[in-house]
N, C-alpha and C. Protein backbone atom coordinates (compact mmCIF):
# COMPACT_ATOMS: atom_id res chain seq x y z
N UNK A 1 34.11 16.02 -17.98
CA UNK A 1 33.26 15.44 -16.96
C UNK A 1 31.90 15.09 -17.57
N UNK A 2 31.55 14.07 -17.50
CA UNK A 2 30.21 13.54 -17.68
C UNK A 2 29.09 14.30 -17.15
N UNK A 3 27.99 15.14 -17.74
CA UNK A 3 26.95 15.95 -17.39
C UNK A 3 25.98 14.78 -16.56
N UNK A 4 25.60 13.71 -17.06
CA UNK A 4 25.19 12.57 -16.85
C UNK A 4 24.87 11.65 -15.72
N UNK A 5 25.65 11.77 -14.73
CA UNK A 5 26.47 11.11 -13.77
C UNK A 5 25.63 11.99 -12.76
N UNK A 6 25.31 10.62 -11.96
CA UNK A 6 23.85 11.31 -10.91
C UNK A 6 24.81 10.90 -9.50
N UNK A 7 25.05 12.20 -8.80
CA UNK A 7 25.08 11.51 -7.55
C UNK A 7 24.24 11.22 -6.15
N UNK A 8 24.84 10.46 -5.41
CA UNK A 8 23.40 9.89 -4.07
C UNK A 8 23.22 10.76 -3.84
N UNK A 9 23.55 12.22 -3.51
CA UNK A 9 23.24 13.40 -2.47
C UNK A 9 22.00 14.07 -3.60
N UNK A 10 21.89 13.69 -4.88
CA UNK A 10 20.61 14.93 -5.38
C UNK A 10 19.49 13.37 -5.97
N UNK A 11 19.18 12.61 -5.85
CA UNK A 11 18.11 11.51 -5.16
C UNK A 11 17.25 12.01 -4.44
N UNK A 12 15.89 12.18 -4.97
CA UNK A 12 15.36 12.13 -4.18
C UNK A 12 14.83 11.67 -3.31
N UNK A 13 14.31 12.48 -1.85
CA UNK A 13 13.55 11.23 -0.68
C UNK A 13 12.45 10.36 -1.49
N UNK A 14 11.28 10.99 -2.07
CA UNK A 14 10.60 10.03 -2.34
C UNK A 14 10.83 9.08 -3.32
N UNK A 15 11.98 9.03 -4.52
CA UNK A 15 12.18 7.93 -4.93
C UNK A 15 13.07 6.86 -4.08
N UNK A 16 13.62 7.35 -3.04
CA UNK A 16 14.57 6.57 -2.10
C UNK A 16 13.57 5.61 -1.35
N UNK A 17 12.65 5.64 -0.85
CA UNK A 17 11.94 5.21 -0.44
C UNK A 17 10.39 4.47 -1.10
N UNK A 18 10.49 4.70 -2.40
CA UNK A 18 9.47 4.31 -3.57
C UNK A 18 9.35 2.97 -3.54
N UNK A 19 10.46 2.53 -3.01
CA UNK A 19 10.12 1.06 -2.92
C UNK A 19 9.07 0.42 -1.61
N UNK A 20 9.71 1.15 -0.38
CA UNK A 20 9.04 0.73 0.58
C UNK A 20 7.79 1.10 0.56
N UNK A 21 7.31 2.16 0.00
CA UNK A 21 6.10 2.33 -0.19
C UNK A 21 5.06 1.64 -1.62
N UNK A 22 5.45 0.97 -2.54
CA UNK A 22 5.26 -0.24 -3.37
C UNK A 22 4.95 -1.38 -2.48
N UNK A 23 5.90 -2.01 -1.59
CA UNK A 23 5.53 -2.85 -0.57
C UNK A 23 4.31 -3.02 0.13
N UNK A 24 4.34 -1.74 0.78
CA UNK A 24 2.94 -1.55 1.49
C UNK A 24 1.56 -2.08 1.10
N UNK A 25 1.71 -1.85 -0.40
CA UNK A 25 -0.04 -2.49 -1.22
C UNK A 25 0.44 -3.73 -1.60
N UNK A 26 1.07 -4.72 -1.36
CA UNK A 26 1.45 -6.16 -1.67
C UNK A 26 1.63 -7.25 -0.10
N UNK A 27 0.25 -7.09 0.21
CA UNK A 27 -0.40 -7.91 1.49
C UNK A 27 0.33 -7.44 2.30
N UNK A 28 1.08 -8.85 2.97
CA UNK A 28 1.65 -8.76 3.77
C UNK A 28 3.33 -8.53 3.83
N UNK A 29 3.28 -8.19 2.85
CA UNK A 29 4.93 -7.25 2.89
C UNK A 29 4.77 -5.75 3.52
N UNK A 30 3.46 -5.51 3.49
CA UNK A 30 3.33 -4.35 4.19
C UNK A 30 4.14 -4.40 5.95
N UNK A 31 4.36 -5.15 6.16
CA UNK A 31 5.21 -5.22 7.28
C UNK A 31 6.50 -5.04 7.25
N UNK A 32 7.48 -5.35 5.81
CA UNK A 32 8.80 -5.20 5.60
C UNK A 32 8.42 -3.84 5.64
N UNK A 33 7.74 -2.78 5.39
CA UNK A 33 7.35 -1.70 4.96
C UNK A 33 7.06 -0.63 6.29
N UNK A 34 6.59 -1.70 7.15
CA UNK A 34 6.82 -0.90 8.52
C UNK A 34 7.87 -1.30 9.30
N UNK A 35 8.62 -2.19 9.38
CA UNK A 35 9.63 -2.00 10.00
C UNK A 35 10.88 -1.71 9.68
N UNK A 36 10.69 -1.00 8.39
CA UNK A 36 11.92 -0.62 7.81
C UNK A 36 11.96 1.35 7.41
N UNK A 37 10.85 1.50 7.43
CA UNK A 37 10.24 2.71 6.79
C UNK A 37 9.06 3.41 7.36
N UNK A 38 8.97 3.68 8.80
CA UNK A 38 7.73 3.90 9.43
C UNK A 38 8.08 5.33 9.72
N UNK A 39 9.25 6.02 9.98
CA UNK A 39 9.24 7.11 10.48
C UNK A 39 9.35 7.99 9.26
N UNK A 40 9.28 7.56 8.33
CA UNK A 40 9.20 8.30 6.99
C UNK A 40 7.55 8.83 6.69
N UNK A 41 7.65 10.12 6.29
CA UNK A 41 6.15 10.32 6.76
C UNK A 41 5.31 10.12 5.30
N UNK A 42 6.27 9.82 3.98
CA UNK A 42 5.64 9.49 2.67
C UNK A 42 5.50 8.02 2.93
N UNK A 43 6.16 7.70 3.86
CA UNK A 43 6.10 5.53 3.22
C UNK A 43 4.64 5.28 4.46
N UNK A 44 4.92 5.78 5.76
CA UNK A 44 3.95 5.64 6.46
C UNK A 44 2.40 6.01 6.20
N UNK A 45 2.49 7.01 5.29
CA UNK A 45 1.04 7.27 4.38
C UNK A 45 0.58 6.18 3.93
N UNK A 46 1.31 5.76 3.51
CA UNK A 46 1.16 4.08 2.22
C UNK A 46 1.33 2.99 3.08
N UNK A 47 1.25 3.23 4.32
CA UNK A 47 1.66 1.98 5.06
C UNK A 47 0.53 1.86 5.73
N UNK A 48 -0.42 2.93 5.90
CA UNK A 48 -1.84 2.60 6.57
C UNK A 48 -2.75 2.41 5.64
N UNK A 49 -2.52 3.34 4.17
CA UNK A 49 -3.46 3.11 3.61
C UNK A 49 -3.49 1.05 2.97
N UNK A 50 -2.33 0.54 3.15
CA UNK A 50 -2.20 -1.05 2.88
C UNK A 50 -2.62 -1.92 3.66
N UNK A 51 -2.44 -1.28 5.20
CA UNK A 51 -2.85 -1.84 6.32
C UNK A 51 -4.55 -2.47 6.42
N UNK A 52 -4.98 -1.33 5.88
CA UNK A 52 -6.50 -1.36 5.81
C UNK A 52 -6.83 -2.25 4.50
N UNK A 53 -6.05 -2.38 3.16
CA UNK A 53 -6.00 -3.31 2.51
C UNK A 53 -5.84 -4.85 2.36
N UNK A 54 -4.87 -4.44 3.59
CA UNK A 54 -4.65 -6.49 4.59
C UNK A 54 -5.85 -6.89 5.32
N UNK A 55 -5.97 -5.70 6.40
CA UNK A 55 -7.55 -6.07 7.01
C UNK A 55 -8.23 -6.63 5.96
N UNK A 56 -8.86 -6.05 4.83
CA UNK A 56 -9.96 -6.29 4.34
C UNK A 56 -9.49 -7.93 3.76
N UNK A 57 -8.01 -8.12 2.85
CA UNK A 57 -7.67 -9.38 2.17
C UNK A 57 -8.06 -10.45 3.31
N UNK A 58 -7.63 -9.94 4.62
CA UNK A 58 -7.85 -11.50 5.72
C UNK A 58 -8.79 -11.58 6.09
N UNK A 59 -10.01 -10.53 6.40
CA UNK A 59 -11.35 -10.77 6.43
C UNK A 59 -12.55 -11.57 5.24
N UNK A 60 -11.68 -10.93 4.40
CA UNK A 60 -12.60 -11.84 3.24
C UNK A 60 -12.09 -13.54 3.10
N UNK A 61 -10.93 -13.75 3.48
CA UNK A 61 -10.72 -15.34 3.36
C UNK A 61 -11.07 -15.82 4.26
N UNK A 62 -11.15 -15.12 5.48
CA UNK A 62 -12.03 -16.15 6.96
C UNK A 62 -13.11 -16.03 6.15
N UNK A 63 -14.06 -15.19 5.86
CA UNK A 63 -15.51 -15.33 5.24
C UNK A 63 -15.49 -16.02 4.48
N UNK A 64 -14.78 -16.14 3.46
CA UNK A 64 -14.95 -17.22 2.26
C UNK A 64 -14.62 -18.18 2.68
N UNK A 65 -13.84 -18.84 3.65
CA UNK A 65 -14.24 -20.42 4.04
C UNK A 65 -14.98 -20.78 4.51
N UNK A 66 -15.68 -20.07 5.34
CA UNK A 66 -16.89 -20.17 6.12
C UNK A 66 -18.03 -20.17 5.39
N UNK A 67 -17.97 -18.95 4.21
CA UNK A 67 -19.59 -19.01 3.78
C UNK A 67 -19.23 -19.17 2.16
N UNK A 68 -18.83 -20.57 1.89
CA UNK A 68 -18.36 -20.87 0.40
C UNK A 68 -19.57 -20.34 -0.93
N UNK A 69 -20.50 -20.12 -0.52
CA UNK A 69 -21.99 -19.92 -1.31
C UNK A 69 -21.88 -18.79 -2.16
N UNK A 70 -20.91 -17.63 -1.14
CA UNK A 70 -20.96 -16.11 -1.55
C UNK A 70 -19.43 -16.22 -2.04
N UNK A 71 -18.60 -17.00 -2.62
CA UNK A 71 -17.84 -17.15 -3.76
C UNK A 71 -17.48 -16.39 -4.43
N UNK A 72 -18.85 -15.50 -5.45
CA UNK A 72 -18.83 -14.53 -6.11
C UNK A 72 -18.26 -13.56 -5.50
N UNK A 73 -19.03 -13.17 -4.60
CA UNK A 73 -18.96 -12.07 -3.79
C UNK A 73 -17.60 -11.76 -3.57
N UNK A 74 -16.98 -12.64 -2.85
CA UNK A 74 -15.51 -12.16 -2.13
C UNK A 74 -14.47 -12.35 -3.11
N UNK A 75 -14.73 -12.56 -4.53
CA UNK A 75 -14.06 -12.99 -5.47
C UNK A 75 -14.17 -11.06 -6.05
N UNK A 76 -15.18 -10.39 -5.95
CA UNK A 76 -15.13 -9.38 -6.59
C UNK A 76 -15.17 -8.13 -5.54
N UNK A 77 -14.77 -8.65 -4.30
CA UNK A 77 -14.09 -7.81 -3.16
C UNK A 77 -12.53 -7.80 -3.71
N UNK A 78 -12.10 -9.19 -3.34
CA UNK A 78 -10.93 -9.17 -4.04
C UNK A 78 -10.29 -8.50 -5.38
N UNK A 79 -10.73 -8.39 -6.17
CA UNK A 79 -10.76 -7.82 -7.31
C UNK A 79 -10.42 -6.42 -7.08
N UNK A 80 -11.38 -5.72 -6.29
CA UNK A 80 -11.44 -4.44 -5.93
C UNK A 80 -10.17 -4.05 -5.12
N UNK A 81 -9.94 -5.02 -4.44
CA UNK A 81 -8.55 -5.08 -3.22
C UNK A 81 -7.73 -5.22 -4.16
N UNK A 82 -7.29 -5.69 -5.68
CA UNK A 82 -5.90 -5.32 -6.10
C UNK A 82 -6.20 -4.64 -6.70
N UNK A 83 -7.05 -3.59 -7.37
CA UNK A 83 -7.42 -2.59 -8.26
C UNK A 83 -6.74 -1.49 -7.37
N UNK A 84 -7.72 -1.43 -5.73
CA UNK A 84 -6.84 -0.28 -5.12
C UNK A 84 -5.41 -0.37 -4.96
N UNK A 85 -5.03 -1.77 -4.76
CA UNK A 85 -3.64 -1.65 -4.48
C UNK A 85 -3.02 -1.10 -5.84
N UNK A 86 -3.34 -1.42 -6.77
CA UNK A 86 -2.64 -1.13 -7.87
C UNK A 86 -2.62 0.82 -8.05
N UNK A 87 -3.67 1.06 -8.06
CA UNK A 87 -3.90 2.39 -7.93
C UNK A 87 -2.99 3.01 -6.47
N UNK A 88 -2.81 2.28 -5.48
CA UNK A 88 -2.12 3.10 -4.31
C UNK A 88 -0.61 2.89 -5.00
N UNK A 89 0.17 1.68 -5.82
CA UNK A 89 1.49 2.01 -5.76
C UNK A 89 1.35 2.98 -7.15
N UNK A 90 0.48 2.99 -8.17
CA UNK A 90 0.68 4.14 -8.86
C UNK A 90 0.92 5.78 -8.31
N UNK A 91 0.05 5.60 -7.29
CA UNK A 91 0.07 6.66 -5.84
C UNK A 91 1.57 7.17 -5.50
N UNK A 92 2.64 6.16 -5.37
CA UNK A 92 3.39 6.10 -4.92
C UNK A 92 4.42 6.37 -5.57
N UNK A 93 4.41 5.80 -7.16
CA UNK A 93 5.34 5.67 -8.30
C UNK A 93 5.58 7.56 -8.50
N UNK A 94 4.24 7.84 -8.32
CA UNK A 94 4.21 9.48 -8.92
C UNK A 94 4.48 10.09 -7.70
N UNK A 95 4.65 9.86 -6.66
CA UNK A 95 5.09 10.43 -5.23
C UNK A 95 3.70 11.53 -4.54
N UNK A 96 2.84 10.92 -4.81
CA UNK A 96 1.43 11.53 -4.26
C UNK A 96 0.99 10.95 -3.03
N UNK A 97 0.56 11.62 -2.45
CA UNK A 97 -0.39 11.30 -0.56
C UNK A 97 -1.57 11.12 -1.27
N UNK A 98 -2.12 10.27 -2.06
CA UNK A 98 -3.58 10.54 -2.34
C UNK A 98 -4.45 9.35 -1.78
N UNK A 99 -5.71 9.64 -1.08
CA UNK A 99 -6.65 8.56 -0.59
C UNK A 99 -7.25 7.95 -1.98
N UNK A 100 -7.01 6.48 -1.12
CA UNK A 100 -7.62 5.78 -2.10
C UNK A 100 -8.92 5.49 -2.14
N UNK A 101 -9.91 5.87 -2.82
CA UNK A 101 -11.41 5.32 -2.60
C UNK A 101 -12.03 4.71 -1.73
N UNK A 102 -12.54 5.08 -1.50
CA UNK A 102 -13.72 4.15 -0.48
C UNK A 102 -12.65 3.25 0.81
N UNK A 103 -11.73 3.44 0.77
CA UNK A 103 -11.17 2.98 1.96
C UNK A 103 -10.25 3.85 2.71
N UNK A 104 -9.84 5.04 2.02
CA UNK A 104 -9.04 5.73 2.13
C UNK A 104 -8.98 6.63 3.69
N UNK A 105 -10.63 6.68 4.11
CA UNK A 105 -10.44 7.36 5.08
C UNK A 105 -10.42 6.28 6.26
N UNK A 106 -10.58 4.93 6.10
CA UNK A 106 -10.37 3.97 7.39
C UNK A 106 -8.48 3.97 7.33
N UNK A 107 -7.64 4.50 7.05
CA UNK A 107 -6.55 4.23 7.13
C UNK A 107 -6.16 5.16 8.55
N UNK A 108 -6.96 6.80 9.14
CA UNK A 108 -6.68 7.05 10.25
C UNK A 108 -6.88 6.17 11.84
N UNK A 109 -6.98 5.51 11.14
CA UNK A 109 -7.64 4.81 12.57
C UNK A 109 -6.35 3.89 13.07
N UNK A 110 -5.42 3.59 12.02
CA UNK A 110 -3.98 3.24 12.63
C UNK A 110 -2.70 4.38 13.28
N UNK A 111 -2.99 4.29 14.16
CA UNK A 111 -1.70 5.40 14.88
C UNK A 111 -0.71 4.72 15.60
N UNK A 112 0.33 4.80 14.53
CA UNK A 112 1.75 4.56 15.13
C UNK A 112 2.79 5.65 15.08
């Protein structure tokens, strides 16, 4: 018998779900992410903390059409918005609940 040979029953939950929580910090896929994976209480961690990551991506593009001047500005908001995302699916890869900086605590404010 092959020592080797992994079966579905010893998988773990959080890599079973590693994907849906990857999703979550990639805009608006964060929605495949809630309606597929919300009652999961590791993917739903990652599903508010992205939530609050979309807020901020769609707030800064209404602003930046509106106020083209500050360019810079929302260019290095942005920046910051895939740094955290990148840092939240590393979050995720390693199977950690960890807040992400400076935004981490606006993610209670979604209750589903």
């Amino acid at each position: 018998m092959d020592k080797y040979m992994d079966t579905p029953s010893q998988k773990n939950p959080v890599q079973k779900n590693a994907t849906m929580g990857i999703l979550a910090y990639i805009g608006p896929l964060v929605i495949v992410s809630y309606l597929t994976a919300k009652d999961d209480q590791f993917v739903k961690f990652h599903i508010k903390q992205g939530l609050v990551l979309l807020v901020i991506e769609v707030a800064v593009w209404l602003l930046g059409t509106a106020l083209m001047p500050l360019w810079l500005v929302f260019n290095l908001v942005n920046l910051a918005v895939l740094v955290l995302s990148i840092l939240g699916i590393v979050n995720v890869v390693q199977g950690q609940e960890k807040k992400l900086p400076l935004i981490g605590d606006f993610a209670r404010y979604f209750t589903f």
